[in-house]
PDB file of N, CA and C in Angstrom:
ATOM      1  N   UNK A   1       0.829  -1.208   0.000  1.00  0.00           N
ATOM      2  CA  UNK A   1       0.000   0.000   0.000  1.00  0.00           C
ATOM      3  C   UNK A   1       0.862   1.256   0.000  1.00  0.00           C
ATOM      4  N   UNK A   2       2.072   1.353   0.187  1.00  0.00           N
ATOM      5  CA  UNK A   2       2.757   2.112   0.762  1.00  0.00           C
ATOM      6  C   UNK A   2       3.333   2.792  -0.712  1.00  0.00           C
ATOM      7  N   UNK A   3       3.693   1.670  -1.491  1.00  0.00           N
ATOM      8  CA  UNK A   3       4.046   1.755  -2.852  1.00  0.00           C
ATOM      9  C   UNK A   3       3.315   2.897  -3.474  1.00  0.00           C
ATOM     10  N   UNK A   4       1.898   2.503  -3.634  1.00  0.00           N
ATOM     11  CA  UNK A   4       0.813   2.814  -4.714  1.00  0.00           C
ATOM     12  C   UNK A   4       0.898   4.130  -4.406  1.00  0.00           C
ATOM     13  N   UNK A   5       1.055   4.647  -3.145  1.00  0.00           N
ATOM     14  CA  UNK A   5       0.906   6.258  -2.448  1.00  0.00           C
ATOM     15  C   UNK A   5       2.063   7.058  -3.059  1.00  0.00           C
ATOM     16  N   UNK A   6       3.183   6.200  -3.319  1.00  0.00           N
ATOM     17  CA  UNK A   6       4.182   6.902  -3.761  1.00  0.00           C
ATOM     18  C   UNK A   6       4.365   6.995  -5.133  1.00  0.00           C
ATOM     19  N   UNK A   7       3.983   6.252  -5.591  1.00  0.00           N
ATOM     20  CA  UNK A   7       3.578   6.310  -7.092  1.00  0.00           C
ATOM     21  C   UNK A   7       2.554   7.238  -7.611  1.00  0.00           C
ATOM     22  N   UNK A   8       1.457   7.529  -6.624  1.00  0.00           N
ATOM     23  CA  UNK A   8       0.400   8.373  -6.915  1.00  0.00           C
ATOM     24  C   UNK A   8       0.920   9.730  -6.678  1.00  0.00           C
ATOM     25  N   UNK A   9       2.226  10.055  -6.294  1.00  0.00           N
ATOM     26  CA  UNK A   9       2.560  11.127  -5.817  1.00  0.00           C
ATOM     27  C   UNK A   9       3.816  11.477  -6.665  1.00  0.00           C
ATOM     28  N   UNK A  10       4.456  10.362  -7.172  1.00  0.00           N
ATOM     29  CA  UNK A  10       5.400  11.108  -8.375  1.00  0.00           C
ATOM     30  C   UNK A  10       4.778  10.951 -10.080  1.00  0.00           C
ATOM     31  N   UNK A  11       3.530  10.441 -10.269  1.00  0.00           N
ATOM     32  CA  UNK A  11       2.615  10.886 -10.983  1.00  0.00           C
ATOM     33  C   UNK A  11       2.204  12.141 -10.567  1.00  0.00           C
ATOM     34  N   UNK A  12       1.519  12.432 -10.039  1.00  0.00           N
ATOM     35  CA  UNK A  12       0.942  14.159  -9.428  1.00  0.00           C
ATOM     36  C   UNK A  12       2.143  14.857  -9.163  1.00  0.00           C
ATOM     37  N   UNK A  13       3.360  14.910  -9.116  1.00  0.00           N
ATOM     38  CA  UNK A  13       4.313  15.548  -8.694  1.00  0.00           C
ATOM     39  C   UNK A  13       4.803  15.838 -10.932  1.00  0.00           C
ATOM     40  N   UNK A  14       4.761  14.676 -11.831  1.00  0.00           N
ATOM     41  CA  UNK A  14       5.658  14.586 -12.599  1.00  0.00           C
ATOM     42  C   UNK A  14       4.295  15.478 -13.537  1.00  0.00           C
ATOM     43  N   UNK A  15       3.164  15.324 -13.473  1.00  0.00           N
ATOM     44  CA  UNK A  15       2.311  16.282 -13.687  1.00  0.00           C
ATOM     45  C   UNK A  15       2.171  17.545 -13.904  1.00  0.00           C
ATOM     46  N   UNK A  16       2.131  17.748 -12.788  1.00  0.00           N
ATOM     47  CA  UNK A  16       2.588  19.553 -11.908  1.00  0.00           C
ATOM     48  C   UNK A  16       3.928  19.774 -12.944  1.00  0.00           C
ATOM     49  N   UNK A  17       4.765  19.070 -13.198  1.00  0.00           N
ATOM     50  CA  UNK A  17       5.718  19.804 -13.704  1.00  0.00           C
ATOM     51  C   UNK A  17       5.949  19.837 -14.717  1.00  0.00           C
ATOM     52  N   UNK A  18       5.103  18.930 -16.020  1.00  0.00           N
ATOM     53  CA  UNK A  18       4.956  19.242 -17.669  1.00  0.00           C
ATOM     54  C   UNK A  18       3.721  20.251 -17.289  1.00  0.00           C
ATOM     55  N   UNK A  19       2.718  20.550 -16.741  1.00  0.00           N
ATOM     56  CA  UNK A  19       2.141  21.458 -16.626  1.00  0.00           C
ATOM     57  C   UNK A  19       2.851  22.701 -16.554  1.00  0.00           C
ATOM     58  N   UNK A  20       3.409  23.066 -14.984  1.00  0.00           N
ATOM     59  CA  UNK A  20       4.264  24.179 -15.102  1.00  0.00           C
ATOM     60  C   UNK A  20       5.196  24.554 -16.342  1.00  0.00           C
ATOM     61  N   UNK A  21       5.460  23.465 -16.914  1.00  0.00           N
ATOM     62  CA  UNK A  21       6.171  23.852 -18.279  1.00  0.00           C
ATOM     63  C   UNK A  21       5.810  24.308 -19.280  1.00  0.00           C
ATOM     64  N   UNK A  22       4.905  23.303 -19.201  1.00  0.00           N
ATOM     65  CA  UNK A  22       3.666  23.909 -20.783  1.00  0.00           C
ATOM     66  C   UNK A  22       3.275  25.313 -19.726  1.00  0.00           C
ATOM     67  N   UNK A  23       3.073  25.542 -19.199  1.00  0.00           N
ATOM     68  CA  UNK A  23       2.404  26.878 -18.661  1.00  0.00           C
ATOM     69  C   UNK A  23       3.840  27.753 -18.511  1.00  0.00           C
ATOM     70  N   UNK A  24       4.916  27.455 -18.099  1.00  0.00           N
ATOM     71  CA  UNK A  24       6.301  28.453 -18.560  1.00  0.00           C
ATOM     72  C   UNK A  24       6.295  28.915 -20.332  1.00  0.00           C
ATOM     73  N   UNK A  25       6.506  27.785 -21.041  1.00  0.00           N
ATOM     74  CA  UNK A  25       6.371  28.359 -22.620  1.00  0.00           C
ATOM     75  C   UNK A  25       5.314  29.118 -23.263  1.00  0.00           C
ATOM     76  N   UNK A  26       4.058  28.567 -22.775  1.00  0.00           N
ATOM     77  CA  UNK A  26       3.391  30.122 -23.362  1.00  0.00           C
ATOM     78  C   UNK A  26       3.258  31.430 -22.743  1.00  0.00           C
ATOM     79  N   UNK A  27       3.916  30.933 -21.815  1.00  0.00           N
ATOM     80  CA  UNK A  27       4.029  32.600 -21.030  1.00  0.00           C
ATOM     81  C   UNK A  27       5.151  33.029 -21.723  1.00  0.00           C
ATOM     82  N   UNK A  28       6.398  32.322 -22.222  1.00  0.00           N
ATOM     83  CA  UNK A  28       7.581  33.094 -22.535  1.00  0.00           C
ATOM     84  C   UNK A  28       7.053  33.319 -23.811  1.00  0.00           C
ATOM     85  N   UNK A  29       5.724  32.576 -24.846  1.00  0.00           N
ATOM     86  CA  UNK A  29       5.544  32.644 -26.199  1.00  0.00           C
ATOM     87  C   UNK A  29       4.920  33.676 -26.407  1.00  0.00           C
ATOM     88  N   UNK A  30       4.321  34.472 -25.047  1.00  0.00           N
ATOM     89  CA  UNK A  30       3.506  35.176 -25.034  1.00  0.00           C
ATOM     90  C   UNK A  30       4.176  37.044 -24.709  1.00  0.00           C
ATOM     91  N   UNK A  31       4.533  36.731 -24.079  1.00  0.00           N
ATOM     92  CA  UNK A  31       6.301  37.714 -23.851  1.00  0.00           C
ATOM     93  C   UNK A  31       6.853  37.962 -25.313  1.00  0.00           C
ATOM     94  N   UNK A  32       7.701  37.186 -25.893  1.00  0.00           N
ATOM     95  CA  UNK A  32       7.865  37.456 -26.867  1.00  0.00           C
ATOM     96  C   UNK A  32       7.279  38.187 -28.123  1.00  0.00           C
ATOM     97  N   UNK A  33       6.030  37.333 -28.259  1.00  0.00           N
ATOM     98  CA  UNK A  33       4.803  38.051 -29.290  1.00  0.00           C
ATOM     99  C   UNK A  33       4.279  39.166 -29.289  1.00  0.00           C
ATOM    100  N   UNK A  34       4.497  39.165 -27.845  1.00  0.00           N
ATOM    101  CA  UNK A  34       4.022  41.220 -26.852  1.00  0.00           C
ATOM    102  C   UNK A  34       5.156  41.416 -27.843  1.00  0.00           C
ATOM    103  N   UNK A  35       6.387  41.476 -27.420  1.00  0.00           N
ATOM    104  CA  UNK A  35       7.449  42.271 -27.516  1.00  0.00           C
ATOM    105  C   UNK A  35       7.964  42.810 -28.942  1.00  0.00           C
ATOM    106  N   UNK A  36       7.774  41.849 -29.900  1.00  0.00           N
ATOM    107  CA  UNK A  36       7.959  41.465 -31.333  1.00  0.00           C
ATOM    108  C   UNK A  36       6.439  42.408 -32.057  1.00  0.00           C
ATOM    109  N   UNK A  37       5.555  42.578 -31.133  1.00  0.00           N
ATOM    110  CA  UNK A  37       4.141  43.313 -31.818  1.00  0.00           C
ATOM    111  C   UNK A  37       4.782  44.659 -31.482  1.00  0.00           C
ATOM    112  N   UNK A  38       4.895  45.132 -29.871  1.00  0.00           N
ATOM    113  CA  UNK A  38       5.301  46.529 -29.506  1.00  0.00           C
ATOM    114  C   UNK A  38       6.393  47.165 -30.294  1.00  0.00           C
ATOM    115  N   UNK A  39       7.496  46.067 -30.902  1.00  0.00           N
ATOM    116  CA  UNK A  39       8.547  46.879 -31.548  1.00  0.00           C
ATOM    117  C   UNK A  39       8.720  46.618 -32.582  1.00  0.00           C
ATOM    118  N   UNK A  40       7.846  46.145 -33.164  1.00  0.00           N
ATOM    119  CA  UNK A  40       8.307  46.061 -35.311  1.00  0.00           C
ATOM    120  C   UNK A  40       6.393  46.237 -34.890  1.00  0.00           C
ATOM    121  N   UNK A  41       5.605  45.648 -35.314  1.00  0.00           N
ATOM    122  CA  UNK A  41       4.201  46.208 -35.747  1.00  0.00           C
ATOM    123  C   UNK A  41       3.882  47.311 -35.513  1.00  0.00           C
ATOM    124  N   UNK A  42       3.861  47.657 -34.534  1.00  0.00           N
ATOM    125  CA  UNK A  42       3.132  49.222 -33.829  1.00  0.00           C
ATOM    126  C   UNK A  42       4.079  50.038 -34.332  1.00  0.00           C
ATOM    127  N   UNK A  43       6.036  50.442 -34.434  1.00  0.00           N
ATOM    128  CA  UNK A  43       6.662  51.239 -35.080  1.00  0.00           C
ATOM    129  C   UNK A  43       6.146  51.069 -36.652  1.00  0.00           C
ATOM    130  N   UNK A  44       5.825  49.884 -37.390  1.00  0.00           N
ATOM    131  CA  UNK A  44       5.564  49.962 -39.036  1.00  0.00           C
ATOM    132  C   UNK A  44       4.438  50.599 -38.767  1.00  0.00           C
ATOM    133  N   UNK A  45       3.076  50.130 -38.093  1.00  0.00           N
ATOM    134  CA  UNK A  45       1.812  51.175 -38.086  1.00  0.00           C
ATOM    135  C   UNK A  45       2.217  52.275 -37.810  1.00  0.00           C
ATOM    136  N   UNK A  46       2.569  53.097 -37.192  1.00  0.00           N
ATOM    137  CA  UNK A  46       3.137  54.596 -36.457  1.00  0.00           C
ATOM    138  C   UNK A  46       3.743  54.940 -37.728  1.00  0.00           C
ATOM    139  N   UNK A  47       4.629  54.454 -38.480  1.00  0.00           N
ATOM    140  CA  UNK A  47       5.342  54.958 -39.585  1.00  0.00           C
ATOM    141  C   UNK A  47       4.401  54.805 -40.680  1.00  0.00           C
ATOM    142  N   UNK A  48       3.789  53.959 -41.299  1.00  0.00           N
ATOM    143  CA  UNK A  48       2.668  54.221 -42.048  1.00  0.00           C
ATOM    144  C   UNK A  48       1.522  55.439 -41.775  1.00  0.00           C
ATOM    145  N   UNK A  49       1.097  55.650 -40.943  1.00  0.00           N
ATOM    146  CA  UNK A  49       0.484  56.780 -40.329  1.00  0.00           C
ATOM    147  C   UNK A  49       1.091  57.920 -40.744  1.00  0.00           C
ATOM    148  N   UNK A  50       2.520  57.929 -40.521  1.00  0.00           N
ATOM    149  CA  UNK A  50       3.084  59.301 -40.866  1.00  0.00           C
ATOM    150  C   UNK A  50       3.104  59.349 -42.164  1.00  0.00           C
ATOM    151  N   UNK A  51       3.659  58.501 -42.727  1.00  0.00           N
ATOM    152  CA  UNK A  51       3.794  58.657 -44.162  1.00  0.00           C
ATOM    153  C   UNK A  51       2.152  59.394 -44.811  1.00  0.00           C
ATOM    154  N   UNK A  52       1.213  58.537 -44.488  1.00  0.00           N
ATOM    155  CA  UNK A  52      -0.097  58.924 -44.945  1.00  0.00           C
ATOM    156  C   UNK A  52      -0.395  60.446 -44.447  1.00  0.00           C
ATOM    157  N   UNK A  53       0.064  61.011 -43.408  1.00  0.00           N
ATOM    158  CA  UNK A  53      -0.377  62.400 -43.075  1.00  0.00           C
ATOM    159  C   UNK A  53       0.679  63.503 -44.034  1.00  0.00           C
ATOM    160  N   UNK A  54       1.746  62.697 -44.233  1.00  0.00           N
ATOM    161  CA  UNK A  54       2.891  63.215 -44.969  1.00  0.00           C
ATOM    162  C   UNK A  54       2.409  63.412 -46.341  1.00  0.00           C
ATOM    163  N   UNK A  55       1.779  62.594 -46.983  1.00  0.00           N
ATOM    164  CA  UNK A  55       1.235  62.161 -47.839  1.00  0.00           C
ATOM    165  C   UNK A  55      -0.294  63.451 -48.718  1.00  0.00           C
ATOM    166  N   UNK A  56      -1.297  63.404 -47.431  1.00  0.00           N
ATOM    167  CA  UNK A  56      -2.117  64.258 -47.390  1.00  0.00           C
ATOM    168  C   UNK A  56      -1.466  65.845 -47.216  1.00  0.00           C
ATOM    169  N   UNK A  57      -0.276  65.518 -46.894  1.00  0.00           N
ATOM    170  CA  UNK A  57       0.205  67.641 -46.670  1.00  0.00           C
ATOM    171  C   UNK A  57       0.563  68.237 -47.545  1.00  0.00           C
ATOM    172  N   UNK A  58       1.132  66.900 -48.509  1.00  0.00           N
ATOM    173  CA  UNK A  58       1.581  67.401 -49.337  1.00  0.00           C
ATOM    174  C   UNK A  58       0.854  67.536 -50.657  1.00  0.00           C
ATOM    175  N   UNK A  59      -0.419  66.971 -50.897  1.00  0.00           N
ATOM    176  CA  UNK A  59      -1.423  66.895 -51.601  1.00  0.00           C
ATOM    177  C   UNK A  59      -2.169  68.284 -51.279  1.00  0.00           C
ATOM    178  N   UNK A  60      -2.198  68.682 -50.026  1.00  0.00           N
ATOM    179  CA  UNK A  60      -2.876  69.999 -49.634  1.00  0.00           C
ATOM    180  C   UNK A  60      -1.591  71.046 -50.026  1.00  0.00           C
ATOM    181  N   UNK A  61      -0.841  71.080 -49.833  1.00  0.00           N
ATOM    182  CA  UNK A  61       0.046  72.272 -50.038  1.00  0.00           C
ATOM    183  C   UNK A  61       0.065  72.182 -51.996  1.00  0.00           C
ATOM    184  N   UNK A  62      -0.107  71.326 -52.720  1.00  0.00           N
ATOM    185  CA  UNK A  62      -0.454  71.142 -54.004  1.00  0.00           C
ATOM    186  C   UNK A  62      -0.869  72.063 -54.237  1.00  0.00           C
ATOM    187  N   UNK A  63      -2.539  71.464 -53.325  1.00  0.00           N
ATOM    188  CA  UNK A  63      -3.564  72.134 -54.309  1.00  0.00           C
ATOM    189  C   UNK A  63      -3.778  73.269 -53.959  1.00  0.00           C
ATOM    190  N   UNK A  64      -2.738  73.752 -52.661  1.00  0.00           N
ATOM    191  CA  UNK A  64      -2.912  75.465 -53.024  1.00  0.00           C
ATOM    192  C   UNK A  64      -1.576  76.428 -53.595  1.00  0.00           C
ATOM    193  N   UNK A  65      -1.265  75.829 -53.864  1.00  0.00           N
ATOM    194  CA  UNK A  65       0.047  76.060 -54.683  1.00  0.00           C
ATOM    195  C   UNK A  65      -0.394  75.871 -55.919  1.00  0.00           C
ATOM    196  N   UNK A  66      -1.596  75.138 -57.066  1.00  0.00           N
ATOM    197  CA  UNK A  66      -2.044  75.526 -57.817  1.00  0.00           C
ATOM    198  C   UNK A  66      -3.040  76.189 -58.250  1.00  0.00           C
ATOM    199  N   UNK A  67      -3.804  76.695 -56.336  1.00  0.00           N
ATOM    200  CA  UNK A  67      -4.612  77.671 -56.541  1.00  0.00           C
ATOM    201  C   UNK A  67      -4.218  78.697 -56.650  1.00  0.00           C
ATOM    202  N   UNK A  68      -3.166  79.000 -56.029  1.00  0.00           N
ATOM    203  CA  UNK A  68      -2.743  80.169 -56.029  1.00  0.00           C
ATOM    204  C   UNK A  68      -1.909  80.603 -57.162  1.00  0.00           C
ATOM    205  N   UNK A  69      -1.578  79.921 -57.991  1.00  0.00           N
ATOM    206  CA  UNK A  69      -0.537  80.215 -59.405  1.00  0.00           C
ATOM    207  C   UNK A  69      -2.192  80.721 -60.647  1.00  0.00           C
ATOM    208  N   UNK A  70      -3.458  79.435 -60.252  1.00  0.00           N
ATOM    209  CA  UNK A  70      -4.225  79.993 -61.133  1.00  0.00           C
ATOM    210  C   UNK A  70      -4.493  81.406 -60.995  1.00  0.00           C
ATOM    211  N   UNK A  71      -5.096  81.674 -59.501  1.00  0.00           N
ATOM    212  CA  UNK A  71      -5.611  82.645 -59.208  1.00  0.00           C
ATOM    213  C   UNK A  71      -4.256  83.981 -59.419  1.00  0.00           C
ATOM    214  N   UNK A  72      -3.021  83.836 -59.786  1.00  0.00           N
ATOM    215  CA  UNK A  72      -1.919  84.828 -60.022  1.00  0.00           C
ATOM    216  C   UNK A  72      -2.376  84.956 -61.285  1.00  0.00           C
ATOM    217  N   UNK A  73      -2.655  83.625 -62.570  1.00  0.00           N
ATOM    218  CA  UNK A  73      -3.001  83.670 -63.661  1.00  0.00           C
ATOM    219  C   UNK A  73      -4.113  84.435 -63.964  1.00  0.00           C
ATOM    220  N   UNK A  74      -4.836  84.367 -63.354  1.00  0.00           N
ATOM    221  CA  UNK A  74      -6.364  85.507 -63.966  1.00  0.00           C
ATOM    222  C   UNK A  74      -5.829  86.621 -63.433  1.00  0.00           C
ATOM    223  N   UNK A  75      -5.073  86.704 -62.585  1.00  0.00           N
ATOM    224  CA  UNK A  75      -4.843  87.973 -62.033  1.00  0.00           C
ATOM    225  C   UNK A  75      -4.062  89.160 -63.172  1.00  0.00           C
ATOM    226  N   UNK A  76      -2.905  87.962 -63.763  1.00  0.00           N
ATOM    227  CA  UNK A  76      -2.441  88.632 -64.807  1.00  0.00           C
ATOM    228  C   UNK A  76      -3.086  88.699 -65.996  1.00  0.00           C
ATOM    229  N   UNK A  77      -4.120  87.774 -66.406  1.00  0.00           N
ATOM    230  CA  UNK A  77      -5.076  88.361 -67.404  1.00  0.00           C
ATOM    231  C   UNK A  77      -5.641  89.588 -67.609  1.00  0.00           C
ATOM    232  N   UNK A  78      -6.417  89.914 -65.981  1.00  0.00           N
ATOM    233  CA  UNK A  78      -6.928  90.984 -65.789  1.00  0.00           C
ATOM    234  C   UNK A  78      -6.143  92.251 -65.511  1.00  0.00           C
ATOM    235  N   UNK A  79      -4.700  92.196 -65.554  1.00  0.00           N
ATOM    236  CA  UNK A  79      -4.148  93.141 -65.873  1.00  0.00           C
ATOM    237  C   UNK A  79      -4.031  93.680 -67.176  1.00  0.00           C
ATOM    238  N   UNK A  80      -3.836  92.431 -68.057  1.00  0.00           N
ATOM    239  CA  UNK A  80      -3.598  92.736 -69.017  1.00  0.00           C
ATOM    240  C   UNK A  80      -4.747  93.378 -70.473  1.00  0.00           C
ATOM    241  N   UNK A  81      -5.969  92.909 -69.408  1.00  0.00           N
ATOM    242  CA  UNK A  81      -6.805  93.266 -70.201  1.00  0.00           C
ATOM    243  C   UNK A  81      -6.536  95.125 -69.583  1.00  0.00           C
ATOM    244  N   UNK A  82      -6.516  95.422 -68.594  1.00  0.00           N
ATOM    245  CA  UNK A  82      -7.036  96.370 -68.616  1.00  0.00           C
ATOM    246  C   UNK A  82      -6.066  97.188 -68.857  1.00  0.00           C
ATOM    247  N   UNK A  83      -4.727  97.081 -68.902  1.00  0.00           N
ATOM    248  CA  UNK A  83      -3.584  97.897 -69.686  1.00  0.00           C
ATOM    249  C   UNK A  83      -3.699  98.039 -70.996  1.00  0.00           C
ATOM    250  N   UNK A  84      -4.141  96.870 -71.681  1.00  0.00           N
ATOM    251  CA  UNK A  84      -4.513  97.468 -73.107  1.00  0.00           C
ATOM    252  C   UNK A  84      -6.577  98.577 -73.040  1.00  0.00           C
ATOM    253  N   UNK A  85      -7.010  98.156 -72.234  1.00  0.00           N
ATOM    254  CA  UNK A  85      -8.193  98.880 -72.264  1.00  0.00           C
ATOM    255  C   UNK A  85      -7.567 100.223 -72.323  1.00  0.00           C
ATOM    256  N   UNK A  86      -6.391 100.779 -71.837  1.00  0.00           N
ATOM    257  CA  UNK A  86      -6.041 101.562 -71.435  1.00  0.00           C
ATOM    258  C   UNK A  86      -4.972 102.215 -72.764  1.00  0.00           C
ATOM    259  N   UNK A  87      -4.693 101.445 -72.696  1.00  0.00           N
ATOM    260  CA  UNK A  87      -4.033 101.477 -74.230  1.00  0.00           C
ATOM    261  C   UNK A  87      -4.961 102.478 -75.575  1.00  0.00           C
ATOM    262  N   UNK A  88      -6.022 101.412 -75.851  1.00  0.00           N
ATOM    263  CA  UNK A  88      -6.626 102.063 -76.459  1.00  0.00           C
ATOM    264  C   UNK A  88      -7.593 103.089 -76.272  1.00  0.00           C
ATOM    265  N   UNK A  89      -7.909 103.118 -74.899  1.00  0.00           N
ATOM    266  CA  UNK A  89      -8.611 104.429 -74.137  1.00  0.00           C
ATOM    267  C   UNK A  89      -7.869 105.885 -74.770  1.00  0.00           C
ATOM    268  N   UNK A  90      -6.305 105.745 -74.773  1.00  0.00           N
ATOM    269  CA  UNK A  90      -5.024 106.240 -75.027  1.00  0.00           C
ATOM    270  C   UNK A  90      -5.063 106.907 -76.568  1.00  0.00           C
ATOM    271  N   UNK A  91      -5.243 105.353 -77.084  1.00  0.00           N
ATOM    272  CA  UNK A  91      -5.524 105.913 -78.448  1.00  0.00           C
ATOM    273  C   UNK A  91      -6.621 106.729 -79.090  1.00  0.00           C
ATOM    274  N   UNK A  92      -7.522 106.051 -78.652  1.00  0.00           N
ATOM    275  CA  UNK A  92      -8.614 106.816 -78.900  1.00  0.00           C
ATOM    276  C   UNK A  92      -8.565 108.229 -78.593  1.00  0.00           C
ATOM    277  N   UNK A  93      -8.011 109.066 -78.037  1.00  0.00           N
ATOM    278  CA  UNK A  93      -8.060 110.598 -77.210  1.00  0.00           C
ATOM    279  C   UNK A  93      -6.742 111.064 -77.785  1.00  0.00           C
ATOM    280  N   UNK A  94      -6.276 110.519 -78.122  1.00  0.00           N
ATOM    281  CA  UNK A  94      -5.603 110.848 -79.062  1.00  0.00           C
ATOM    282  C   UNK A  94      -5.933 111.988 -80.278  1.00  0.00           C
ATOM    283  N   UNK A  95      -6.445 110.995 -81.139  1.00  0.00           N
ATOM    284  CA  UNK A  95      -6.917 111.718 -82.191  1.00  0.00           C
ATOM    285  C   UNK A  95      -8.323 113.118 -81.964  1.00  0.00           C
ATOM    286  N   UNK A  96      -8.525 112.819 -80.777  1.00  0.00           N
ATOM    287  CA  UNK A  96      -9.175 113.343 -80.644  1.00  0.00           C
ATOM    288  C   UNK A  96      -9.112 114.622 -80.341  1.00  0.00           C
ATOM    289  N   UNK A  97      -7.882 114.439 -79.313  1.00  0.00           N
ATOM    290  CA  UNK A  97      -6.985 115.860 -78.774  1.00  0.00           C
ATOM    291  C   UNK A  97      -6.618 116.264 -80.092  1.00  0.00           C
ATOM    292  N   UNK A  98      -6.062 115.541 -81.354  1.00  0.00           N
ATOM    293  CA  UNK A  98      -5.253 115.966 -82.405  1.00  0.00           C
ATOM    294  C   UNK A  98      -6.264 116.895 -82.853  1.00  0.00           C
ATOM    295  N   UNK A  99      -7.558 116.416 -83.182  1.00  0.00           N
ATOM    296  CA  UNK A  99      -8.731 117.000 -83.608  1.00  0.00           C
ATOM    297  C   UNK A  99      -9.286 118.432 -83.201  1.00  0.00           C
ATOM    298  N   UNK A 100      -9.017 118.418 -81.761  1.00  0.00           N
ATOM    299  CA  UNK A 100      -9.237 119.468 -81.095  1.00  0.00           C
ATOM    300  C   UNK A 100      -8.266 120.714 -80.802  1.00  0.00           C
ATOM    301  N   UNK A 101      -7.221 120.523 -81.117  1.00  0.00           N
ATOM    302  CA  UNK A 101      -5.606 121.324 -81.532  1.00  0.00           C
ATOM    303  C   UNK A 101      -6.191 122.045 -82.446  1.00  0.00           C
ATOM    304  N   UNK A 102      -6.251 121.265 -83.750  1.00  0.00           N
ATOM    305  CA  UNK A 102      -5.938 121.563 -84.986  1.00  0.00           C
ATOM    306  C   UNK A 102      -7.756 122.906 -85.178  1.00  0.00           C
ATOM    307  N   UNK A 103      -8.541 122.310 -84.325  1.00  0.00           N
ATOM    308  CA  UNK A 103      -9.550 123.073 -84.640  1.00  0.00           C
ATOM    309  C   UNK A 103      -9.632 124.548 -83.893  1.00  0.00           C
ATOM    310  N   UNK A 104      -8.287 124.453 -82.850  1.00  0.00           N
ATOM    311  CA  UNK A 104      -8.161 125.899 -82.100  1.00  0.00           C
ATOM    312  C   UNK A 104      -7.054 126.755 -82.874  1.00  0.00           C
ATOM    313  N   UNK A 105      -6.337 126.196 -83.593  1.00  0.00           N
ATOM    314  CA  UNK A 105      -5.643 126.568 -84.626  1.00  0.00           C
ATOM    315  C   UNK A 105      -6.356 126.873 -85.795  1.00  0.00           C
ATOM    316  N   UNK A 106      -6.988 126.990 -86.424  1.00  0.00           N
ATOM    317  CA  UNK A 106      -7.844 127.451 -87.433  1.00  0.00           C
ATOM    318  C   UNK A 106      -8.654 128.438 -86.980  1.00  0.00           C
ATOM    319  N   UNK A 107      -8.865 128.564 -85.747  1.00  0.00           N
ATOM    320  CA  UNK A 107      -9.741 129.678 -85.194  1.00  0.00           C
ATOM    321  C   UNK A 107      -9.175 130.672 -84.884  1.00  0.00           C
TER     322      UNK A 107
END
């Protein structure tokens, strides 16, 4: 009888300790996988993130950098229209002054 007790006890003893083992390795599998997620996944997400905001700033600074070249462009249209309006405003009074000389001179 004395046997069987001791046998029942380095069974339950040899137990306990592939247990504790299997229960040591996924704790260390689990450690690791933390550790390996916190420092390569989460830095590639964090760096993807930037890139994408990097990404969007520079798409916004674009499109006002070609608003603002259009809006320089009409700007210089509308100069240019109105320097020649001016132009021929010019001309026109011209002849007109010539007209008006020449008719105080005859008088």
């Amino acid at each position: 009888d004395g046997n069987s007790g001791e046998d029942f006890n380095k069974d339950s003893i040899e137990r306990d300790e592939r247990r504790l083992t299997e229960l040591g390795r996924r704790t260390l599998e689990i450690f690791v996988l933390a550790h390996i997620f916190s420092n390569k996944i989460e830095v590639s997400y964090q760096e993807a993130v930037a890139l994408k905001r990097q990404e969007e700033l520079i798409r916004e600074e674009e499109a006002a950098w070609l608003a603002e070249t259009e809006q320089k462009a009409k700007r210089g249209a509308k100069q240019k229209r109105n320097n020649r309006k001016g132009k021929d405003k010019g001309r026109e009074e011209r002849p007109t002054v010539a007209v008006y000389d020449k008719q105080q001179d005859d008088a």
